[in-house]
PDB file of N, CA and C in Angstrom:
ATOM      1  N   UNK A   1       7.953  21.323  18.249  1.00  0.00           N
ATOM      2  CA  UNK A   1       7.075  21.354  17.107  1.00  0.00           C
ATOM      3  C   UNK A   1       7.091  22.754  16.514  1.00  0.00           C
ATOM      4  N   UNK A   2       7.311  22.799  15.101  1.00  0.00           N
ATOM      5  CA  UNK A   2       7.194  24.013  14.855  1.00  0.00           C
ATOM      6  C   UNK A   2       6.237  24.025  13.520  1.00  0.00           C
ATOM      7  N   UNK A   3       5.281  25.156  13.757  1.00  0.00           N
ATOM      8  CA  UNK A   3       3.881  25.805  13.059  1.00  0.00           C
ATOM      9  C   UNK A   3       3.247  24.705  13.214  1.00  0.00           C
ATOM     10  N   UNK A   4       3.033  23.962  12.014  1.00  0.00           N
ATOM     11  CA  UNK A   4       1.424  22.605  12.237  1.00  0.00           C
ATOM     12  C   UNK A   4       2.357  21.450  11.848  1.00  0.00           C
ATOM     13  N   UNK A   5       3.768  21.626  11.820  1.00  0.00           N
ATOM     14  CA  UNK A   5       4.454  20.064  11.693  1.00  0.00           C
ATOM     15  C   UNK A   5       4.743  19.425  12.516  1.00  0.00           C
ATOM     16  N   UNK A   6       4.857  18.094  12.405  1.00  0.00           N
ATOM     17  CA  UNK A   6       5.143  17.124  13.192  1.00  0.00           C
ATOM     18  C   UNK A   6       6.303  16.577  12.909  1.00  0.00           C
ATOM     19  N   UNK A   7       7.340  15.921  13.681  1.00  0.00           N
ATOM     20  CA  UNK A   7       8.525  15.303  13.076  1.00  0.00           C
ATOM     21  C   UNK A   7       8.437  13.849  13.732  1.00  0.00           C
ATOM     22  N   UNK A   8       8.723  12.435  13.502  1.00  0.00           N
ATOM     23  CA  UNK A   8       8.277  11.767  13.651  1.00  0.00           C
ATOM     24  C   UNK A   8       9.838  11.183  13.208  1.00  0.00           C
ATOM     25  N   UNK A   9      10.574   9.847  13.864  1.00  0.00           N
ATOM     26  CA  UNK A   9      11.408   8.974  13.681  1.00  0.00           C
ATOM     27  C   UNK A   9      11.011   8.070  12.253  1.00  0.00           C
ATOM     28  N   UNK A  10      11.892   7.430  11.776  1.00  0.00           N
ATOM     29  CA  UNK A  10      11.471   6.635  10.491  1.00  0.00           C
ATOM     30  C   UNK A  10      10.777   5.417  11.123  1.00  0.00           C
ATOM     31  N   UNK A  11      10.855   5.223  12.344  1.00  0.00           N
ATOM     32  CA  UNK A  11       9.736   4.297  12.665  1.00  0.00           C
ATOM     33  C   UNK A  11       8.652   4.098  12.909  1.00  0.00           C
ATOM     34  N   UNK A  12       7.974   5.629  12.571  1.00  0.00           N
ATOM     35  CA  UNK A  12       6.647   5.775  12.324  1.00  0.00           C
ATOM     36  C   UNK A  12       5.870   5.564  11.629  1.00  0.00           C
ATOM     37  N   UNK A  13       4.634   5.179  11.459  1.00  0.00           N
ATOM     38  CA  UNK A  13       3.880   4.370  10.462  1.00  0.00           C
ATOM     39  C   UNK A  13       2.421   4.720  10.422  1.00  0.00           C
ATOM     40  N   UNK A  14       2.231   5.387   9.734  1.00  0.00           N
ATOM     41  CA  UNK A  14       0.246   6.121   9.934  1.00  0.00           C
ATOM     42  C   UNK A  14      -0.127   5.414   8.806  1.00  0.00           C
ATOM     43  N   UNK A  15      -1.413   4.731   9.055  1.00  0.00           N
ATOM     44  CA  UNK A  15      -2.254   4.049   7.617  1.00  0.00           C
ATOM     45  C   UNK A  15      -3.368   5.576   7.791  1.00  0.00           C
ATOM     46  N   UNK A  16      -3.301   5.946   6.399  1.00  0.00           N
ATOM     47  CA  UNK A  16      -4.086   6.917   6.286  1.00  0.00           C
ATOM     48  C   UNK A  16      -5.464   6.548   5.161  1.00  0.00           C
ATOM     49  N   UNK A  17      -5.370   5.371   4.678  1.00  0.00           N
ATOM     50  CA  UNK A  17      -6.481   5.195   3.749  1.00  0.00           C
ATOM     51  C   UNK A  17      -6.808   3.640   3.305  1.00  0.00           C
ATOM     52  N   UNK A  18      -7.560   2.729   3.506  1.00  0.00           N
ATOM     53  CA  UNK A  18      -7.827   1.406   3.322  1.00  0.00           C
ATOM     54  C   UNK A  18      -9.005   1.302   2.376  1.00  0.00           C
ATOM     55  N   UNK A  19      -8.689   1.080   0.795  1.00  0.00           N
ATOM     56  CA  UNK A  19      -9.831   0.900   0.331  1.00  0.00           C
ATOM     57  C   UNK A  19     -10.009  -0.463   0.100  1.00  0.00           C
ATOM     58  N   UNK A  20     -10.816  -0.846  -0.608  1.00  0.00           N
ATOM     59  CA  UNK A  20     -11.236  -2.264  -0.791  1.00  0.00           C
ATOM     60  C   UNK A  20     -12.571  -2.288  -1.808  1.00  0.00           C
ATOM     61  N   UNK A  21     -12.279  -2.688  -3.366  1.00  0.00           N
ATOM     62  CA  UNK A  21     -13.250  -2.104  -4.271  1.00  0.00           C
ATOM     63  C   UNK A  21     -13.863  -0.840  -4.436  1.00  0.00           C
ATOM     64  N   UNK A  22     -12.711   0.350  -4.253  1.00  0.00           N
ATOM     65  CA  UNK A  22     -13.285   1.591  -4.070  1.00  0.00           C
ATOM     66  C   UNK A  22     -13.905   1.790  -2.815  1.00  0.00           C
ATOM     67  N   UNK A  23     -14.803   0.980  -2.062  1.00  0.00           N
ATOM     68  CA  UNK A  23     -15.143   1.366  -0.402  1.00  0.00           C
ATOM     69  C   UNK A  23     -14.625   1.513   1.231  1.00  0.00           C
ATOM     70  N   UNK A  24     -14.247   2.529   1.016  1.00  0.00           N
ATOM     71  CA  UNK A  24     -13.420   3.130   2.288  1.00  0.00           C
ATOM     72  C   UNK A  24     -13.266   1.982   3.577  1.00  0.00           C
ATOM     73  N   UNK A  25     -12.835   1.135   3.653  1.00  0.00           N
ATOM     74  CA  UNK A  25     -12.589   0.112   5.004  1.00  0.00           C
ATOM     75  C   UNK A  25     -11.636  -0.368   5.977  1.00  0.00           C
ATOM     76  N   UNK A  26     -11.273   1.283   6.427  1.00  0.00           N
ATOM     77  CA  UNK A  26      -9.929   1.612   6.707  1.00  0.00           C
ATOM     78  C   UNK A  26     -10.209   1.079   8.764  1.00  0.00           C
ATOM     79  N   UNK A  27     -11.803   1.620   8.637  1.00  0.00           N
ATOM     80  CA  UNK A  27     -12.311   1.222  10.023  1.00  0.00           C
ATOM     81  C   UNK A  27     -12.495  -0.862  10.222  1.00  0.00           C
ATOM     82  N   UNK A  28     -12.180  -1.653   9.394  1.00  0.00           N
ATOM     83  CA  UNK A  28     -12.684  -2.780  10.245  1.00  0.00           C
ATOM     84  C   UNK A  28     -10.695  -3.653  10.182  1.00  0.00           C
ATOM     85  N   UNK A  29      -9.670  -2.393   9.892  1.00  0.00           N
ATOM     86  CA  UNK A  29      -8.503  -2.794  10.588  1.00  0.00           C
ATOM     87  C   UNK A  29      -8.160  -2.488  11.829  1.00  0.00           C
ATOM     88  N   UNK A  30      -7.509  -3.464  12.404  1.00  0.00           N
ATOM     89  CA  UNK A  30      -6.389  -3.197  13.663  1.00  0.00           C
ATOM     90  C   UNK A  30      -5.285  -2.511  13.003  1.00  0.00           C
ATOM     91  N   UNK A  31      -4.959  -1.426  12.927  1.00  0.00           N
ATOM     92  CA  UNK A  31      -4.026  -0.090  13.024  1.00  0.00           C
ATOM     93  C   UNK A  31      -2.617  -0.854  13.201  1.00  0.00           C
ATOM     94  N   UNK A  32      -2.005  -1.770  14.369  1.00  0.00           N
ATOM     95  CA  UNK A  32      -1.306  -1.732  14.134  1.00  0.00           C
ATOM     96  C   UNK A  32      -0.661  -3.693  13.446  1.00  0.00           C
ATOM     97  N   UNK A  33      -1.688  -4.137  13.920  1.00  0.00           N
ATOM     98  CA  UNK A  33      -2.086  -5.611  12.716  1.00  0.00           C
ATOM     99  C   UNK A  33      -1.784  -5.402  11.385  1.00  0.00           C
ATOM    100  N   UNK A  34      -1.886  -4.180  10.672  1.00  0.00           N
ATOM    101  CA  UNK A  34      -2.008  -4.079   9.421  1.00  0.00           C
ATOM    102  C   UNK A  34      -0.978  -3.526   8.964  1.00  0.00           C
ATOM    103  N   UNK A  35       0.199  -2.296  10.015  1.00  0.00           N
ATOM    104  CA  UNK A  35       1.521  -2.328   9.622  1.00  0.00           C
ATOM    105  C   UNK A  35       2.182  -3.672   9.981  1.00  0.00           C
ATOM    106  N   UNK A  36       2.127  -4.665  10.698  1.00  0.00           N
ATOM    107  CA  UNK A  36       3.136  -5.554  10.792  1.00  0.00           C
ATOM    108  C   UNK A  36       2.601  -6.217   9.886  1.00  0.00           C
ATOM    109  N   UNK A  37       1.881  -6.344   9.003  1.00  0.00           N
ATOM    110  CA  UNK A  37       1.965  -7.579   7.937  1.00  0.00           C
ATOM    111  C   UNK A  37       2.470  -6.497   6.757  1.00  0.00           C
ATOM    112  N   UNK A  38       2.303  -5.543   6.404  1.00  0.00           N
ATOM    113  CA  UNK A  38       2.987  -4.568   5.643  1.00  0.00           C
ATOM    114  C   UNK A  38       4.753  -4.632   6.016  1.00  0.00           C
ATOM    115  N   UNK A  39       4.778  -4.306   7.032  1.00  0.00           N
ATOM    116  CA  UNK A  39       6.687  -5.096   7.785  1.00  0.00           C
ATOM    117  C   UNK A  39       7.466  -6.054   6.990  1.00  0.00           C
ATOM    118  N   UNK A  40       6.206  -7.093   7.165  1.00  0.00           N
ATOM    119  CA  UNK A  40       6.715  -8.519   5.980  1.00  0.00           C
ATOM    120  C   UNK A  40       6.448  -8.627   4.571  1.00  0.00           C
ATOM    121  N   UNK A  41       6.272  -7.604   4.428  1.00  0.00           N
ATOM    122  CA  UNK A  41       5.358  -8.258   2.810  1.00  0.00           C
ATOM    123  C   UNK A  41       6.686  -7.488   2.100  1.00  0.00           C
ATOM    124  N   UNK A  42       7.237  -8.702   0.961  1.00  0.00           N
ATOM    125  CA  UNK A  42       8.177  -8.415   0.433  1.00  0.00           C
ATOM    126  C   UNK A  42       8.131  -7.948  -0.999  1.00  0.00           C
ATOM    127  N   UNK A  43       9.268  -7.025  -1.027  1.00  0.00           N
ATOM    128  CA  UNK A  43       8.696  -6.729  -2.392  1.00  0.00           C
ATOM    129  C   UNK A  43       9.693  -6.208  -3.291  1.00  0.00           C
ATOM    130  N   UNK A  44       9.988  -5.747  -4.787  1.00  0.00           N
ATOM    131  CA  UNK A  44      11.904  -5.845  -5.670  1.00  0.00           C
ATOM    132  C   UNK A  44      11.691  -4.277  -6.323  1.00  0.00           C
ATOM    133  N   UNK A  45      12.359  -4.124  -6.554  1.00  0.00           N
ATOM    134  CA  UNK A  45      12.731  -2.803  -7.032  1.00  0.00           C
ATOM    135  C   UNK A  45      12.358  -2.674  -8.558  1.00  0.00           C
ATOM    136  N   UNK A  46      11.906  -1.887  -9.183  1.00  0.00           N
ATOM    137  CA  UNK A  46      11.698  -2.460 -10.532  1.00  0.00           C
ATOM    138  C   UNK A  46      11.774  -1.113 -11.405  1.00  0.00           C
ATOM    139  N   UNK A  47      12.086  -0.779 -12.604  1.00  0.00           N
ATOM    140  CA  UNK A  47      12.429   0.478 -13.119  1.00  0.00           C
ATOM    141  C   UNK A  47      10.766   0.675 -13.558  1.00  0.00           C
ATOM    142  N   UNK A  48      10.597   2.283 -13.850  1.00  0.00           N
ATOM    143  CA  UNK A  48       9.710   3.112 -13.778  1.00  0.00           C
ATOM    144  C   UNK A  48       9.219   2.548 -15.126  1.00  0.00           C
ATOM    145  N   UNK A  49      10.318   2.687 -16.478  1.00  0.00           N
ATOM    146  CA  UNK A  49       9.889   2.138 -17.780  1.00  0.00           C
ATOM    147  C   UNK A  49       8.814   0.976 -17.329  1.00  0.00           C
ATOM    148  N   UNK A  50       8.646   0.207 -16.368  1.00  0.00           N
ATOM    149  CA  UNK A  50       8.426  -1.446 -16.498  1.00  0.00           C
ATOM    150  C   UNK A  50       6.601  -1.265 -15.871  1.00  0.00           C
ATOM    151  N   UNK A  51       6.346   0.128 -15.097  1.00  0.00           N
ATOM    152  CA  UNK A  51       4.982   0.300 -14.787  1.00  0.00           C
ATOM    153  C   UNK A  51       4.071   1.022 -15.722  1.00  0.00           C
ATOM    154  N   UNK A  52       3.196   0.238 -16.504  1.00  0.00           N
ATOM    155  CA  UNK A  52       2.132   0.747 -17.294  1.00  0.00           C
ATOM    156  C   UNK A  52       0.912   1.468 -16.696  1.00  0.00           C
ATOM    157  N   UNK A  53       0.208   1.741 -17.225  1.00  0.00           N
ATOM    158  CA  UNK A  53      -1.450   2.166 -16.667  1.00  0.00           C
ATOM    159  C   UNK A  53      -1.764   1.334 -15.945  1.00  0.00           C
ATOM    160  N   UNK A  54      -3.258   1.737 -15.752  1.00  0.00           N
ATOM    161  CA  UNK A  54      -3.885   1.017 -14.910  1.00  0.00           C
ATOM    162  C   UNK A  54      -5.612   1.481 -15.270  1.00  0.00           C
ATOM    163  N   UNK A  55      -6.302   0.587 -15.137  1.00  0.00           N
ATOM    164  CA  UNK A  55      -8.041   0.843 -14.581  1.00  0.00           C
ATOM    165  C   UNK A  55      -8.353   0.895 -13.560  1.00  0.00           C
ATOM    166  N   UNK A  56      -9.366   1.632 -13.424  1.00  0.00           N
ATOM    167  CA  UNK A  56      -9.950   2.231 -11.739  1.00  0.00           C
ATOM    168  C   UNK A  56     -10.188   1.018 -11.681  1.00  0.00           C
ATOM    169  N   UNK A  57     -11.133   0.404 -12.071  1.00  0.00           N
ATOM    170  CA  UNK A  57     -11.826  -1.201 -11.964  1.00  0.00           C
ATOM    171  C   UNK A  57     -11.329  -2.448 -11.877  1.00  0.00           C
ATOM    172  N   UNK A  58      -9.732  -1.851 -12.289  1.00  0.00           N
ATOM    173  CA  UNK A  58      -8.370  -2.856 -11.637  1.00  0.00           C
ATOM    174  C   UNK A  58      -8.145  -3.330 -10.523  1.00  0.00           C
ATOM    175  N   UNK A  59      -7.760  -2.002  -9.824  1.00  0.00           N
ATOM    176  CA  UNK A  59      -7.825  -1.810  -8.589  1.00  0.00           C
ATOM    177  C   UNK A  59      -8.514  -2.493  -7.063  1.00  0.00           C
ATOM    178  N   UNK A  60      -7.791  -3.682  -6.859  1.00  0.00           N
ATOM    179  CA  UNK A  60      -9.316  -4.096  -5.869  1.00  0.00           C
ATOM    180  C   UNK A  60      -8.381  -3.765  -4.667  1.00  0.00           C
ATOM    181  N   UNK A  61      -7.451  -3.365  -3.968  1.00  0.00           N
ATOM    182  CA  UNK A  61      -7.079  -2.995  -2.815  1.00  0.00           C
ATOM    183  C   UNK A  61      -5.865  -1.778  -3.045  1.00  0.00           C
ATOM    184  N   UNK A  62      -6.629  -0.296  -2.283  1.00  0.00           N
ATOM    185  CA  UNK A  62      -5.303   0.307  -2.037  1.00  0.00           C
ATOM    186  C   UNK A  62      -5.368   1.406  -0.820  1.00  0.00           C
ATOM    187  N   UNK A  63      -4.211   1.216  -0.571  1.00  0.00           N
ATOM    188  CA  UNK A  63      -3.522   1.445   0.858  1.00  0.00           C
ATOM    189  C   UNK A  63      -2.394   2.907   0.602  1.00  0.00           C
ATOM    190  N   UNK A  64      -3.365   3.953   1.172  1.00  0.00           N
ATOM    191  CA  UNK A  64      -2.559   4.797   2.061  1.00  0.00           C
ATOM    192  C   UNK A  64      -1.301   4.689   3.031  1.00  0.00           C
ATOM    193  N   UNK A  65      -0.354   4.931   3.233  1.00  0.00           N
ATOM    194  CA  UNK A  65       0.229   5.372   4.300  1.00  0.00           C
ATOM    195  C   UNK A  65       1.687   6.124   4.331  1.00  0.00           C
ATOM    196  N   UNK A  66       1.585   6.650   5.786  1.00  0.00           N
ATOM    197  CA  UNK A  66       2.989   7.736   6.116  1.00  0.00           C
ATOM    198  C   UNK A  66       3.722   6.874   6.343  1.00  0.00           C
ATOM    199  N   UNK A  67       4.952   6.897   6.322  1.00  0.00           N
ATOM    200  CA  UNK A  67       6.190   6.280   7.130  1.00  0.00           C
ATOM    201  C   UNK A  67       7.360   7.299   6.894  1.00  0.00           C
ATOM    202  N   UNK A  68       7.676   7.758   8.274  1.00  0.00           N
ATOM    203  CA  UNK A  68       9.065   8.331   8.214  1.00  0.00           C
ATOM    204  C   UNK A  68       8.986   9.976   7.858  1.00  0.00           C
ATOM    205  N   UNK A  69       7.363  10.375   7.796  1.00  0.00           N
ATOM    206  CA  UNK A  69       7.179  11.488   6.773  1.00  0.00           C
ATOM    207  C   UNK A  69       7.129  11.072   5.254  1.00  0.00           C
ATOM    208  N   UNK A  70       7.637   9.975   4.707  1.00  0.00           N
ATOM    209  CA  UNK A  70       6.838   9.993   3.593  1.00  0.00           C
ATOM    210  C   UNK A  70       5.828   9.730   3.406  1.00  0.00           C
ATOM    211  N   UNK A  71       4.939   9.828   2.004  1.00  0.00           N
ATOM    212  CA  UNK A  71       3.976   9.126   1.589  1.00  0.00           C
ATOM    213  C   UNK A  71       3.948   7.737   0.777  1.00  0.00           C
ATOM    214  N   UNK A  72       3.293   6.520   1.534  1.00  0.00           N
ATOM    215  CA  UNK A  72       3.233   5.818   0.057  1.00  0.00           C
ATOM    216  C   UNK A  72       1.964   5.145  -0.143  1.00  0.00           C
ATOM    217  N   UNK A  73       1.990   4.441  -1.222  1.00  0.00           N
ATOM    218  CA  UNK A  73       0.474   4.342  -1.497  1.00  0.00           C
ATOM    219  C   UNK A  73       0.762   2.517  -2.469  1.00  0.00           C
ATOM    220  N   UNK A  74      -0.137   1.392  -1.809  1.00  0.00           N
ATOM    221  CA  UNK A  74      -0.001   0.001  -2.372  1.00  0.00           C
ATOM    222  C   UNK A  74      -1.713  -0.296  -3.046  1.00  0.00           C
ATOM    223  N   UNK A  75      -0.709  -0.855  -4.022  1.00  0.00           N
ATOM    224  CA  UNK A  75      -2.028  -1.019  -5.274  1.00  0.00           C
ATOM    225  C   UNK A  75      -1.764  -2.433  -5.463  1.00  0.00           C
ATOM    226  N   UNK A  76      -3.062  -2.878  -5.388  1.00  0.00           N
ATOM    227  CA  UNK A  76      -2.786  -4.702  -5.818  1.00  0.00           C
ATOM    228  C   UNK A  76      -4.358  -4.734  -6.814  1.00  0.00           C
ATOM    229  N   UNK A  77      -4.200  -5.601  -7.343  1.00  0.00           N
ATOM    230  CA  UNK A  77      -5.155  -5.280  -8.704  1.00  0.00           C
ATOM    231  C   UNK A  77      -6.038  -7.076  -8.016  1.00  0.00           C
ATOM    232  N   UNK A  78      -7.242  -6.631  -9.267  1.00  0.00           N
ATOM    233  CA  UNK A  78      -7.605  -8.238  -9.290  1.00  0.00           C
ATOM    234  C   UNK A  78      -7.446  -9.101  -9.479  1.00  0.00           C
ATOM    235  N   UNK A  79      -7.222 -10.032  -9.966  1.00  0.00           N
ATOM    236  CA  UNK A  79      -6.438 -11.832 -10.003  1.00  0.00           C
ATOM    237  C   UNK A  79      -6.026 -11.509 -11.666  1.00  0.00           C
ATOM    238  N   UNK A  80      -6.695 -11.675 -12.107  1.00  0.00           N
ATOM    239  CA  UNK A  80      -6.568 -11.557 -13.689  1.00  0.00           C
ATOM    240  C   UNK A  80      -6.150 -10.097 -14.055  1.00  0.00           C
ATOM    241  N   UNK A  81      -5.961  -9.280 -13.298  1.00  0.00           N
ATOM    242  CA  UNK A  81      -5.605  -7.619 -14.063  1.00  0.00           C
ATOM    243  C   UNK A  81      -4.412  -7.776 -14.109  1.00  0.00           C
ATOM    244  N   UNK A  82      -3.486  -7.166 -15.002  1.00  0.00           N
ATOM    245  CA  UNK A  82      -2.003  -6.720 -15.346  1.00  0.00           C
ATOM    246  C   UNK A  82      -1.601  -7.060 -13.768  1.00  0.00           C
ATOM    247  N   UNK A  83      -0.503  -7.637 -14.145  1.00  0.00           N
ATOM    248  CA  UNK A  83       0.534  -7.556 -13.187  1.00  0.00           C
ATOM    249  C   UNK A  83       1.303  -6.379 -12.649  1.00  0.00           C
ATOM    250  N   UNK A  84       1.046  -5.297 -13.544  1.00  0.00           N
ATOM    251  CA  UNK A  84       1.893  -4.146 -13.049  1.00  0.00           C
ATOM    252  C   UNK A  84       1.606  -3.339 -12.220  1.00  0.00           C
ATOM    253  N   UNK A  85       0.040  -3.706 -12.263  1.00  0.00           N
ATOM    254  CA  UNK A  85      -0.574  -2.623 -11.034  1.00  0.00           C
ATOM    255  C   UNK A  85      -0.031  -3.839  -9.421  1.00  0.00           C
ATOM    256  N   UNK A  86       0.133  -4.767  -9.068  1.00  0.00           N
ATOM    257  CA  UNK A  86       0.555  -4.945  -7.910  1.00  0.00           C
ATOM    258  C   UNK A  86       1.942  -4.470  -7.208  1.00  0.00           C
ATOM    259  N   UNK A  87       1.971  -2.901  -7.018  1.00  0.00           N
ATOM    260  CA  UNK A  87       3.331  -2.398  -6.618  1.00  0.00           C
ATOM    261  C   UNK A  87       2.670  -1.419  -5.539  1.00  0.00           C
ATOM    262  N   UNK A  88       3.974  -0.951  -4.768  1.00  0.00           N
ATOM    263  CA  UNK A  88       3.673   0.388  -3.757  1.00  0.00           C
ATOM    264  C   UNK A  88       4.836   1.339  -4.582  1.00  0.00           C
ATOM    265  N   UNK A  89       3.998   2.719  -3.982  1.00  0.00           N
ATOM    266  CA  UNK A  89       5.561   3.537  -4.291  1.00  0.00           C
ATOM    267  C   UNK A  89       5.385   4.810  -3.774  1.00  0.00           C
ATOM    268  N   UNK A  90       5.680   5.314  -3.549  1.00  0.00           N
ATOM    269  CA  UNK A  90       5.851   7.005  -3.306  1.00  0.00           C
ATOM    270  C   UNK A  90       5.403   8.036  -4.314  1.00  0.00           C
ATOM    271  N   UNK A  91       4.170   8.814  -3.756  1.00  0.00           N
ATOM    272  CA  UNK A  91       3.697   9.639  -5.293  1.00  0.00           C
ATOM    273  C   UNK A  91       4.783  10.738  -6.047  1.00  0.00           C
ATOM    274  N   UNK A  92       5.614  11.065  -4.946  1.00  0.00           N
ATOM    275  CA  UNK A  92       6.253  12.503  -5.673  1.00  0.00           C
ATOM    276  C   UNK A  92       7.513  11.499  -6.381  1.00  0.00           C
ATOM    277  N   UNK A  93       7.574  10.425  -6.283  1.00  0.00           N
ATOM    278  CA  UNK A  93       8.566  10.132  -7.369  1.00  0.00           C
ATOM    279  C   UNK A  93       9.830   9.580  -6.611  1.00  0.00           C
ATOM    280  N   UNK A  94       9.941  10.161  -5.337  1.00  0.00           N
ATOM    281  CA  UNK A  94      11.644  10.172  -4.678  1.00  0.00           C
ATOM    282  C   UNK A  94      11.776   8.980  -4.502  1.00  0.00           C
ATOM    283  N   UNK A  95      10.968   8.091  -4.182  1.00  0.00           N
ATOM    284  CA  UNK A  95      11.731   6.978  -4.148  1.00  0.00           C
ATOM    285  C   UNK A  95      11.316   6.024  -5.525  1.00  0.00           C
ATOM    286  N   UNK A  96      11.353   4.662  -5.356  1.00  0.00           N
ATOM    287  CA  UNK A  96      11.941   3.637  -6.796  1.00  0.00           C
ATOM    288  C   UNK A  96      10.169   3.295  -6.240  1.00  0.00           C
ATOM    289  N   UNK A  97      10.139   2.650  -7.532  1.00  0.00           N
ATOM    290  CA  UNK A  97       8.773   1.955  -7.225  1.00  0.00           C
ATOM    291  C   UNK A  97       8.925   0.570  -6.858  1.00  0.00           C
ATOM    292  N   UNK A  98       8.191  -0.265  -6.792  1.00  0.00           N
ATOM    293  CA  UNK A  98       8.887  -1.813  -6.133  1.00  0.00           C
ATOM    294  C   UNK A  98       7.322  -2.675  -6.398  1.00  0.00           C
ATOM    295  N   UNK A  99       7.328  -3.966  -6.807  1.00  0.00           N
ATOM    296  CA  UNK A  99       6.362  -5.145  -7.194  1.00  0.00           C
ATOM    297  C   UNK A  99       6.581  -5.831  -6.080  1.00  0.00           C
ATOM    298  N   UNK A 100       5.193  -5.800  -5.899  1.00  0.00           N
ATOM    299  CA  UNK A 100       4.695  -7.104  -4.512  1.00  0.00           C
ATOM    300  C   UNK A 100       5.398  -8.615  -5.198  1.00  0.00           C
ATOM    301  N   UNK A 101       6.133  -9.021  -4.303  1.00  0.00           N
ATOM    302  CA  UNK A 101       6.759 -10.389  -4.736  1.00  0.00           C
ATOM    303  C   UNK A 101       5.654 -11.380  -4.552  1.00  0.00           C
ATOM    304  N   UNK A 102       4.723 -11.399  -3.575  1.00  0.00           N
ATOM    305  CA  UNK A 102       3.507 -12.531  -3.338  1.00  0.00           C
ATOM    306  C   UNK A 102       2.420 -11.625  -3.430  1.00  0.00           C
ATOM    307  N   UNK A 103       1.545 -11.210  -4.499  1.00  0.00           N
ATOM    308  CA  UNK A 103       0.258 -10.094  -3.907  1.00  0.00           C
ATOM    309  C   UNK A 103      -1.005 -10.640  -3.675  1.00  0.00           C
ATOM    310  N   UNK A 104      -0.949 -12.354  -4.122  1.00  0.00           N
ATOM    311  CA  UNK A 104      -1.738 -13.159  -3.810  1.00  0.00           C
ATOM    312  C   UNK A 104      -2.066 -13.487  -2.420  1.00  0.00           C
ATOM    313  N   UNK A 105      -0.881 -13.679  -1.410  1.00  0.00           N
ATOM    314  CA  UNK A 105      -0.645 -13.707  -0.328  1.00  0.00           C
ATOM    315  C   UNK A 105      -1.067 -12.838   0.736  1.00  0.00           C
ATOM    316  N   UNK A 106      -0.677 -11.203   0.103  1.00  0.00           N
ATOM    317  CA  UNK A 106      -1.134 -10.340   0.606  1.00  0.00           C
ATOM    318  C   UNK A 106      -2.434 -10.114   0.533  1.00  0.00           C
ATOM    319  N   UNK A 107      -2.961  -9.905  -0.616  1.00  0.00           N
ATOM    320  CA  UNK A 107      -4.478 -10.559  -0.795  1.00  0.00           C
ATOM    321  C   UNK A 107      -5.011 -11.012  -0.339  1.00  0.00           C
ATOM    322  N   UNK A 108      -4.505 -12.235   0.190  1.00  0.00           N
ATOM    323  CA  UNK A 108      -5.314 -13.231   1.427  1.00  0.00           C
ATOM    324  C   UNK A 108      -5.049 -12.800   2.680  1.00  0.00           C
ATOM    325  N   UNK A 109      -4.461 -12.288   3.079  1.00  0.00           N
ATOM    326  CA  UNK A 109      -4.507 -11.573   4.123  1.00  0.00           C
ATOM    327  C   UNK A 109      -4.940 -10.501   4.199  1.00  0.00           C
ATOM    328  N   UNK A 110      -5.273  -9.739   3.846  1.00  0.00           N
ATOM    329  CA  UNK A 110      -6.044  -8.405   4.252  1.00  0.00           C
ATOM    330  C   UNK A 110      -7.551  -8.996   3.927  1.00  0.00           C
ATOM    331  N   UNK A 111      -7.778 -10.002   3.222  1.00  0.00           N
ATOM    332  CA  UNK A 111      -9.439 -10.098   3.053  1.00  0.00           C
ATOM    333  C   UNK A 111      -9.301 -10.664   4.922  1.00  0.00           C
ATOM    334  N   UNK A 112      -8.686 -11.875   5.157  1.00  0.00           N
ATOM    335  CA  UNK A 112      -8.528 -12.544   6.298  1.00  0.00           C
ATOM    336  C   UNK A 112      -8.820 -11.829   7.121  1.00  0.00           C
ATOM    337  N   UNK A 113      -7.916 -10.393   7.086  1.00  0.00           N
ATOM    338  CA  UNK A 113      -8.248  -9.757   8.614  1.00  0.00           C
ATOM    339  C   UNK A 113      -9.421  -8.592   8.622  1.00  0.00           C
ATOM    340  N   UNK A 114      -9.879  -8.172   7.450  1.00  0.00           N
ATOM    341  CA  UNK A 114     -11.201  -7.619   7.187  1.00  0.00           C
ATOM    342  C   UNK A 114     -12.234  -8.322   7.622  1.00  0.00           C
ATOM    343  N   UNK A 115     -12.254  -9.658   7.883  1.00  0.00           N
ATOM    344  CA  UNK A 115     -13.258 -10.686   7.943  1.00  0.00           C
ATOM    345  C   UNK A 115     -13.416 -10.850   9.293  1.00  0.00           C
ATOM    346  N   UNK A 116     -12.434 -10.779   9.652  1.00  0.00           N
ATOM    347  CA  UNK A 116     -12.082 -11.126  11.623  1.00  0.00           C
ATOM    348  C   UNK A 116     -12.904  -9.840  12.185  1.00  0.00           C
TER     349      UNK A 116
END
């Protein structure tokens, strides 16, 4: 280890933030329940032109996390909000951004396991 870094294999996976309507509910996941459905959840590559804005009030689920040393961060909106906010991506840009192929699905599952 050198100074305050850590180096970590790309198979590392830290959830660093679980919101849910803006309220922090990062505590009523299983840690590692919540990367393996992230594992599966599929999702397409889509050019940068193709992601618009967004409203805070859009927003009904978003997800922090490390992998590999990066950062990324998944935004799924409310039923009726733009479609464009249901994507993950990397803030500094390096990687592509990518659209949840089912975010309905995913949707139902994270309320599912919030509930458990």
């Amino acid at each position: 280890m050198r100074g305050s870094y850590r180096f970590y294999d790309d198979n590392f996976v830290f959830i660093s933030r679980v919101k849910h309507n803006g309220e922090d509910v990062i505590e009523r996941f299983d840690h590692d329940a919540l990367v393996e459905l992230l594992a599966v959840t599929n999702a397409r590559r889509i050019p940068l032109s193709r992601v618009g804005g967004h409203f805070v009030a859009d927003v009904v689920w978003e997800i922090s996390l490390i992998q590999g040393g990066d950062s990324r961060h998944i935004l799924l909106s409310r039923e009726n909000a733009a479609q464009e906010l249901n994507f993950w991506y990397s803030p500094l840009g390096s990687r592509p951004i990518h659209r949840i192929v089912d975010p309905v699905a995913l949707v139902g599952a994270l309320e599912q396991m919030m509930a458990d």
